[in-house]
Protein backbone atom coordinates (compact mmCIF):
# COMPACT_ATOMS: atom_id res chain seq x y z
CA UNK A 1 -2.44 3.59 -13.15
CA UNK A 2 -0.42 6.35 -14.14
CA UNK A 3 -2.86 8.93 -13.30
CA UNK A 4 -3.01 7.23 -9.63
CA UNK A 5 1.18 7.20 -9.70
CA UNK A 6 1.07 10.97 -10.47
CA UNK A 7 -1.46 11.34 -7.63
CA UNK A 8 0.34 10.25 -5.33
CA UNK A 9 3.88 11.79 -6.29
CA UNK A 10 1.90 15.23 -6.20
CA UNK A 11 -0.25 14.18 -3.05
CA UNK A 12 2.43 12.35 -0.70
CA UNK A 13 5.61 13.95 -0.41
CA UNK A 14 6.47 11.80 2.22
CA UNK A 15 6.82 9.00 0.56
CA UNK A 16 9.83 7.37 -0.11
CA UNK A 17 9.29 5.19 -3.35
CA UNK A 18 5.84 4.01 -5.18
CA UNK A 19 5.52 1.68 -8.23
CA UNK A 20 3.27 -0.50 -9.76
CA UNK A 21 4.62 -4.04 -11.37
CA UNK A 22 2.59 -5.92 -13.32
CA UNK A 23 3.40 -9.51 -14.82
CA UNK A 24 3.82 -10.46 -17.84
CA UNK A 25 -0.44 -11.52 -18.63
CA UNK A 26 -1.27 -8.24 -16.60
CA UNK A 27 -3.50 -10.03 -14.48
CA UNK A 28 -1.26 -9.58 -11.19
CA UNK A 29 0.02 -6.48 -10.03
CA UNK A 30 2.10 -5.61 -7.13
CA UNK A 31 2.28 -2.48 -5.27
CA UNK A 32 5.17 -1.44 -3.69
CA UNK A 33 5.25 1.93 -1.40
CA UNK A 34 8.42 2.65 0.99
CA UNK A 35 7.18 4.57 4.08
CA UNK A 36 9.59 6.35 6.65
CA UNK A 37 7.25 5.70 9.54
CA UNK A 38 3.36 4.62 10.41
CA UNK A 39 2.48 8.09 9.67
CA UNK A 40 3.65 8.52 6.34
CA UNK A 41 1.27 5.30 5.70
CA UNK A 42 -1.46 6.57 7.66
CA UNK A 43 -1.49 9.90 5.83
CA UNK A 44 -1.01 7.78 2.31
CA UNK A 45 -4.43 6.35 3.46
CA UNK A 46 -5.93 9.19 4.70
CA UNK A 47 -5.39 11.01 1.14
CA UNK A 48 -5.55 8.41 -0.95
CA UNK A 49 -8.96 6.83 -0.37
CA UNK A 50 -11.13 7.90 -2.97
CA UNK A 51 -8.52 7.75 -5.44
CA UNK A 52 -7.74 4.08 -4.56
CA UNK A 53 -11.30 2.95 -4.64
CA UNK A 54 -11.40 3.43 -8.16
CA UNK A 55 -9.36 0.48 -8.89
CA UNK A 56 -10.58 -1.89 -7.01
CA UNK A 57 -12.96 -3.53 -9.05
CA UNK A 58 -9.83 -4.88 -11.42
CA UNK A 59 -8.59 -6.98 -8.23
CA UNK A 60 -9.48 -10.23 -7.65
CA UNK A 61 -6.97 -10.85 -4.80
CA UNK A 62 -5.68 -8.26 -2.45
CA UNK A 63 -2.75 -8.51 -0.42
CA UNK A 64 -1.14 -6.22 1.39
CA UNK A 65 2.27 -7.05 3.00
CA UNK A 66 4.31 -4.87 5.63
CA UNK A 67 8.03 -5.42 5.90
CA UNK A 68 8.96 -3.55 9.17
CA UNK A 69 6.95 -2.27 12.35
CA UNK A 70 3.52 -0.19 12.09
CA UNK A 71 1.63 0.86 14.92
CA UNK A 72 -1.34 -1.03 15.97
CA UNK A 73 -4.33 1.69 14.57
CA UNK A 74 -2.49 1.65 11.58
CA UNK A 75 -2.31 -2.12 11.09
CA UNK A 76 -5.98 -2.29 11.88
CA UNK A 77 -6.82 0.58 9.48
CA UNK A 78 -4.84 -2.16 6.64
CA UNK A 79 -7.05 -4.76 7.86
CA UNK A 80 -10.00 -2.86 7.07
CA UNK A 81 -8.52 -1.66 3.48
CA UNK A 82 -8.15 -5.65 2.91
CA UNK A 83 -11.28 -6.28 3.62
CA UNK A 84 -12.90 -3.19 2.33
CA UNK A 85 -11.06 -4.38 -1.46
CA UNK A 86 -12.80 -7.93 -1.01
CA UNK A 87 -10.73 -11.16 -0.12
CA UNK A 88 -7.89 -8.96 1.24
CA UNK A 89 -5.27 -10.60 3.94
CA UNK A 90 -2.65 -8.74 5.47
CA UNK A 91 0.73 -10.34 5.78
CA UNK A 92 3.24 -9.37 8.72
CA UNK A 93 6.92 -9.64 8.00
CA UNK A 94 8.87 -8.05 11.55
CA UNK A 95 12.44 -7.37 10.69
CA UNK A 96 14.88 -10.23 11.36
CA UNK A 97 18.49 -7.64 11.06
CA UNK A 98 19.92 -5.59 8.68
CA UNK A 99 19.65 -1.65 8.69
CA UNK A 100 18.05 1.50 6.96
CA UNK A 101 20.21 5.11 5.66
């Protein structure tokens, strides 16, 4: 994982904030990457691919969650990373209030 971490620090310089948390068995891990806009995520994609790809024969669940607005290609491009990763769902969460710097 660090190797992908590096990757994408090097490869992304768009990106806001990326880190991996795993619990405490290391059989769960969560993802968390902070996008200013669809694009930065679409271009995260775009670059990423192959790199991702190698890890996902150590998931046996994939979620993805978005926490703000994405445009429509782009939440259709998730879909198909969910689904491309196995028994992937995408989960919507629209902001309710409060306010970005």
């Amino acid at each position: 994982m660090q190797d992908l971490a590096a990757f994408v620090e090097e490869h992304m310089p768009r990106l806001i904030s990326y880190a991996f948390f795993l619990n405490e068995k290391q059989s769960e891990m969560t993802v968390v990457a902070v996008h200013p806009d669809s694009a930065s995520l679409a271009f995260h994609m775009d670059e990423g691919a192959v790199e991702f790809r190698k890890f996902a024969s150590l998931l046996e669940l994939f979620k993805i969650e978005i926490y703000g607005h994405v445009t429509a290609a782009v939440l259709e491009r998730l879909h198909q990373k969910a689904r491309a990763l196995g028994s992937g769902t995408v989960i919507e969460n629209e902001l309710f209030a409060g306010f970005s710097r």
